[in-house]
Protein backbone atom coordinates (compact mmCIF):
# COMPACT_ATOMS: atom_id res chain seq x y z
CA UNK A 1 86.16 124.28 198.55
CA UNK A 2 84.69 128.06 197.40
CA UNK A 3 81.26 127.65 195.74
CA UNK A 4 79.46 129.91 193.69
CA UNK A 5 75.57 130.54 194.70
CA UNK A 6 74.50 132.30 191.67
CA UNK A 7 75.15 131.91 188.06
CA UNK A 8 76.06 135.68 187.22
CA UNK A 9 78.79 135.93 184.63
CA UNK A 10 81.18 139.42 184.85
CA UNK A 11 82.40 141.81 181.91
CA UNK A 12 85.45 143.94 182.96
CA UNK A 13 86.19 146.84 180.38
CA UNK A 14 88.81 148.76 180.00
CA UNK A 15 87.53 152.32 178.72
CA UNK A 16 90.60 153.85 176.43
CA UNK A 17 91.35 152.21 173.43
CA UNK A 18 88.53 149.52 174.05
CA UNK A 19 85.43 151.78 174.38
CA UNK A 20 86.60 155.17 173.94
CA UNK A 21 88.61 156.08 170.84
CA UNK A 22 91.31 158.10 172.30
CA UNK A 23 93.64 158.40 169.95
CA UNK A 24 91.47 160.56 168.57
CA UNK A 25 91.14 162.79 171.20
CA UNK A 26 94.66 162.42 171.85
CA UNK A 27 95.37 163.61 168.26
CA UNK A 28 92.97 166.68 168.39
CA UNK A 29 94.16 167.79 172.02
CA UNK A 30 98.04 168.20 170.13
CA UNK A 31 97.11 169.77 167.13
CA UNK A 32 95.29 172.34 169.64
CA UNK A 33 98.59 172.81 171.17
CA UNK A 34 100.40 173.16 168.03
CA UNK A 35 101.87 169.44 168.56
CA UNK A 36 101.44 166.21 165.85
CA UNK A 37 101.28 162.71 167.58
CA UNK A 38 101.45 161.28 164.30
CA UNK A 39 99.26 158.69 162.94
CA UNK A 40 97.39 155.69 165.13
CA UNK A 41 99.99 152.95 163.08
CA UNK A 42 103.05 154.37 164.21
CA UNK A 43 101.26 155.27 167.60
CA UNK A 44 100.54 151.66 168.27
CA UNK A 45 104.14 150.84 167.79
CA UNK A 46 105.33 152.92 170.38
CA UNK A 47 107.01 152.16 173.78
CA UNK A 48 105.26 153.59 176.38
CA UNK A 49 107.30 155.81 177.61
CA UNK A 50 107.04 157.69 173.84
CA UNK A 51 103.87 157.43 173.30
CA UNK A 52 102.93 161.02 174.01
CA UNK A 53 106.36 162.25 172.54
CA UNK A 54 105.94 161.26 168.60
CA UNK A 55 107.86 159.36 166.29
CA UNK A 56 111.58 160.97 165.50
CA UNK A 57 110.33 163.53 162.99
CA UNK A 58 107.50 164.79 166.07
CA UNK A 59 109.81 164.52 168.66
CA UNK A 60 111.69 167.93 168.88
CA UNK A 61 108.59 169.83 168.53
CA UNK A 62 106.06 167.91 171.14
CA UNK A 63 109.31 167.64 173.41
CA UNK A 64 109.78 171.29 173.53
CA UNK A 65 105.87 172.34 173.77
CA UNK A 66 105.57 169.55 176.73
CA UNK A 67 108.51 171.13 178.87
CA UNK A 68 107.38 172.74 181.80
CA UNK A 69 104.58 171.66 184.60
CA UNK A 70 102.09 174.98 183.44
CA UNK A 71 102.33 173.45 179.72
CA UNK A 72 101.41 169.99 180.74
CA UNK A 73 98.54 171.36 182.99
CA UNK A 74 97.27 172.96 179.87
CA UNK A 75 97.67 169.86 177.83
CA UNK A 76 95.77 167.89 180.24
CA UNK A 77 93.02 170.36 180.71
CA UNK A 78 92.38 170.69 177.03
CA UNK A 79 92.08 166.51 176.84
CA UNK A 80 89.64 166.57 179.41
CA UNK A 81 87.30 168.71 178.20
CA UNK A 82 88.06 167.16 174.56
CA UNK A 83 86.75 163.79 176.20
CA UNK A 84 83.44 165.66 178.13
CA UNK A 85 82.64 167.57 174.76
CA UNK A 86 83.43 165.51 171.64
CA UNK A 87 85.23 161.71 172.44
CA UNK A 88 83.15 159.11 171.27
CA UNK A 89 82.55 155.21 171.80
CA UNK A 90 83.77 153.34 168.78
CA UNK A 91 81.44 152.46 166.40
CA UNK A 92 79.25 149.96 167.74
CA UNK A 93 80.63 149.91 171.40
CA UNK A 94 76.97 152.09 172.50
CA UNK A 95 74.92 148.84 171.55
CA UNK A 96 77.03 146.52 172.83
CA UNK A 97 77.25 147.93 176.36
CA UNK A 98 73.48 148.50 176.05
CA UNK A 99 72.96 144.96 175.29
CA UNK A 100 75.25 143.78 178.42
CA UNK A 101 73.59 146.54 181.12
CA UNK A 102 70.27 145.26 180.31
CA UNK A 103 70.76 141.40 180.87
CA UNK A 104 69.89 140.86 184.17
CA UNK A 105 72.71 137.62 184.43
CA UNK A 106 75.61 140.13 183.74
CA UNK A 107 77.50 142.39 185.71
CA UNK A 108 79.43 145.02 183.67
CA UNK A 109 82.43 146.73 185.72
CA UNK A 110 84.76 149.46 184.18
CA UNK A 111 88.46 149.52 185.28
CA UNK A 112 90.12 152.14 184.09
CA UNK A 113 93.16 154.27 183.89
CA UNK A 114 91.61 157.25 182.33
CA UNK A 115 94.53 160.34 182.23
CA UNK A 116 91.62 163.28 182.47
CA UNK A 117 91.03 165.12 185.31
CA UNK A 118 88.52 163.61 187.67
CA UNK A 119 88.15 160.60 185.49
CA UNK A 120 84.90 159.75 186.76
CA UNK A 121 83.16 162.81 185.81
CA UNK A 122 84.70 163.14 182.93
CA UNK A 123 83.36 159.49 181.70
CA UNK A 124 79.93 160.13 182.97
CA UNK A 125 80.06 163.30 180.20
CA UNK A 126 80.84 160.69 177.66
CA UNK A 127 78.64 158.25 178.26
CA UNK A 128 75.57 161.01 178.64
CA UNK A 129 76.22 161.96 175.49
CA UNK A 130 75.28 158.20 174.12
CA UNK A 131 72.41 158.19 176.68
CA UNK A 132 74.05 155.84 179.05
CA UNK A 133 74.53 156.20 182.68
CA UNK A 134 78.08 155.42 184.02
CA UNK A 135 75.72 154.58 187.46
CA UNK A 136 74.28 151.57 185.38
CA UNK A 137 78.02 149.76 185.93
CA UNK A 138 77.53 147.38 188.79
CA UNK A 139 81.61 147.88 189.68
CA UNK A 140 83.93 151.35 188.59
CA UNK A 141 87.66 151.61 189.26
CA UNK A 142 89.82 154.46 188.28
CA UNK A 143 93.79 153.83 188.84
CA UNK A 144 96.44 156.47 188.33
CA UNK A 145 99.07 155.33 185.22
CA UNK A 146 100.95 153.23 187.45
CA UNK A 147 98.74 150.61 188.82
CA UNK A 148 97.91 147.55 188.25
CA UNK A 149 94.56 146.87 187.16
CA UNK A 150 94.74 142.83 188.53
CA UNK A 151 93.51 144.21 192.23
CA UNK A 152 90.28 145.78 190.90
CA UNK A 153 89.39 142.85 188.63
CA UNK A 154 89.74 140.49 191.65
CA UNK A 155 87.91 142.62 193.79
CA UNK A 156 84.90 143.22 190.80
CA UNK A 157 84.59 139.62 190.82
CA UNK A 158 84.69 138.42 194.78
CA UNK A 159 81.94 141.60 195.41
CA UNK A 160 79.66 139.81 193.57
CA UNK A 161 81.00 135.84 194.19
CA UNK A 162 81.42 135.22 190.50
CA UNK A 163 82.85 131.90 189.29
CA UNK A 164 85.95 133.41 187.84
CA UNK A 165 85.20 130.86 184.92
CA UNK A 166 82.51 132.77 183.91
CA UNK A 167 84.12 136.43 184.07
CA UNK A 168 85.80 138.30 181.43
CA UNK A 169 88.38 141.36 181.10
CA UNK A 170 88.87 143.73 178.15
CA UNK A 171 91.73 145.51 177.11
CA UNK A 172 94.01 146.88 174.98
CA UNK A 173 97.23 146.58 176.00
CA UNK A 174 99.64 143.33 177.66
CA UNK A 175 99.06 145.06 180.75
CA UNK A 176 95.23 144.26 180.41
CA UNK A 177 96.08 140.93 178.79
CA UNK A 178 98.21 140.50 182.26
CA UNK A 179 96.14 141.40 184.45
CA UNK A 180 93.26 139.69 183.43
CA UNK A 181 95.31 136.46 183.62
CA UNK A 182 96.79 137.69 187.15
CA UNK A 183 92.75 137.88 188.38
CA UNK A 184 91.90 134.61 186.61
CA UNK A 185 89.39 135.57 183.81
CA UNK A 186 89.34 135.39 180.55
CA UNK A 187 91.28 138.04 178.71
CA UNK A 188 89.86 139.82 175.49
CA UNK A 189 92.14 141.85 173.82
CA UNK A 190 91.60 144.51 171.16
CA UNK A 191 94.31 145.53 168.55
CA UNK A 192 92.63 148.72 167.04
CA UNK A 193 93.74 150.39 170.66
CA UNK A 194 97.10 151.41 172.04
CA UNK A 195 98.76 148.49 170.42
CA UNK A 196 98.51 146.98 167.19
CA UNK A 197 98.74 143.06 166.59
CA UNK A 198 101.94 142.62 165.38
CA UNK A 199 103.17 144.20 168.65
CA UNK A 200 100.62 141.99 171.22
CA UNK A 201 101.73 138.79 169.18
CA UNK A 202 105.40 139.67 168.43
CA UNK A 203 106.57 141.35 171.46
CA UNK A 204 104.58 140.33 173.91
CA UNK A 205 102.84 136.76 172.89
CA UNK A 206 99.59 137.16 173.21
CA UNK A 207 97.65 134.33 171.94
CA UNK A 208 96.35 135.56 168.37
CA UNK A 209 93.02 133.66 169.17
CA UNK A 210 92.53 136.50 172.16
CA UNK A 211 92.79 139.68 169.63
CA UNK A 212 90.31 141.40 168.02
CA UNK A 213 91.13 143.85 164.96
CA UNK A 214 87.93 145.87 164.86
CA UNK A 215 84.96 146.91 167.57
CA UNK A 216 82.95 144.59 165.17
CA UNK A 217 85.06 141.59 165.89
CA UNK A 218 85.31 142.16 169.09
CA UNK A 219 81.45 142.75 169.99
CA UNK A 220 81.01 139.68 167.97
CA UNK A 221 83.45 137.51 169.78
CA UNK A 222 81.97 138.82 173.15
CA UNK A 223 78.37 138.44 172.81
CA UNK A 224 79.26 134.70 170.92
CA UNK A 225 80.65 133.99 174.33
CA UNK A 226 78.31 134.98 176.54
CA UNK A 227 75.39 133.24 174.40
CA UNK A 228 73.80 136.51 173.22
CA UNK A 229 74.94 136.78 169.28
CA UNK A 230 71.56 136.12 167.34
């Protein structure tokens, strides 16, 4: 039988789309490049795969200024030091992970799949510029697009022996939804992120009771649980 010799609780975040609004940055990166990703509704709705291409009246235009390795190079270059100079926490999101880092009971781990280059330092740019330090995280993970962020949850949790019933994950997308479930924590999704409500409930079935519409909710809904709303 596994037994638990502490009574730590864990808080997994995701950092795009649940701490970081990076649409925005998204947005202001294309219009740099002469490019329109269209607005964060019909952005949400998206596949995956077309996220980064537009709707159909964007499409021709981003396709054509994306073509070619040099172009996407520049692209990425310009998004990374759009997230070190201006990309902010969503309103909110600053005193809420101030309020976590400082309770000794809590560990507060960041999984990410951040698209920048050198995620790490580019996060610790953010984060300076709201006066925290990204060293203050008890656990950090950054994954390339294509992996699975299940792995790093389980491992946040069994470095510290945490009771998986008293650990958390939070996302924005099914794939966080997933993975929390896959690592055995509760999942807390967000639907002001990559994907809007209708599409987490609709297309995927996530339970409604999960979502949060707005970093208000959400901050709400997560300090309620952990016994820290007042």
């Amino acid at each position: 039988m596994v037994m638990y010799a502490g009574s730590e609780r864990l808080v997994i975040f995701d950092a795009d789309g649940t701490l970081i609004d990076a649409f925005h940055a998204i947005e202001q990166t294309f219009l740099s490049h002469g490019m329109v990703i269209g607005d964060l509704e019909r952005f949400q709705k998206r596949r995956k795969l077309l996220k980064y291409l537009g709707g159909l009246r964007e499409f021709p235009n981003n396709l054509r200024r994306q073509f070619g390795k040099q172009r996407r190079k520049l692209l990425l270059a310009t998004l990374t030091e759009f997230y070190r100079s201006e990309a902010l926490l969503y309103p909110g999101i600053e005193s809420l992970l101030r309020r976590l880092l400082d309770c000794p009971d809590i560990r507060v781990a960041l999984v990410t799949r951040n698209v920048t280059i050198e995620p790490e330092t580019t996060l610790k740019h953010l984060f300076a510029r709201h006066d925290i330090d990204l060293g203050q995280f008890d656990y950090f993970a950054s994954l390339s697009l294509g992996e699975d962020k299940t792995g790093e949850m389980k491992r946040a949790r069994e470095l510290y022996a945490i009771n998986p019933a008293r650990a958390c994950a939070c996302g924005d997308e099914y794939g966080d939804y997933l993975a929390a479930i896959g690592a055995g924590v509760y999942p807390f999704i967000v639907a002001y992120g990559f994907e809007d409500r209708a599409r987490l409930t609709q297309s995927f079935g996530v339970p409604r009771e999960v979502i949060s519409s707005s970093p208000a909710e959400f901050s709400d809904r997560l300090l309620h649980a952990l016994g820290l709303l007042v």
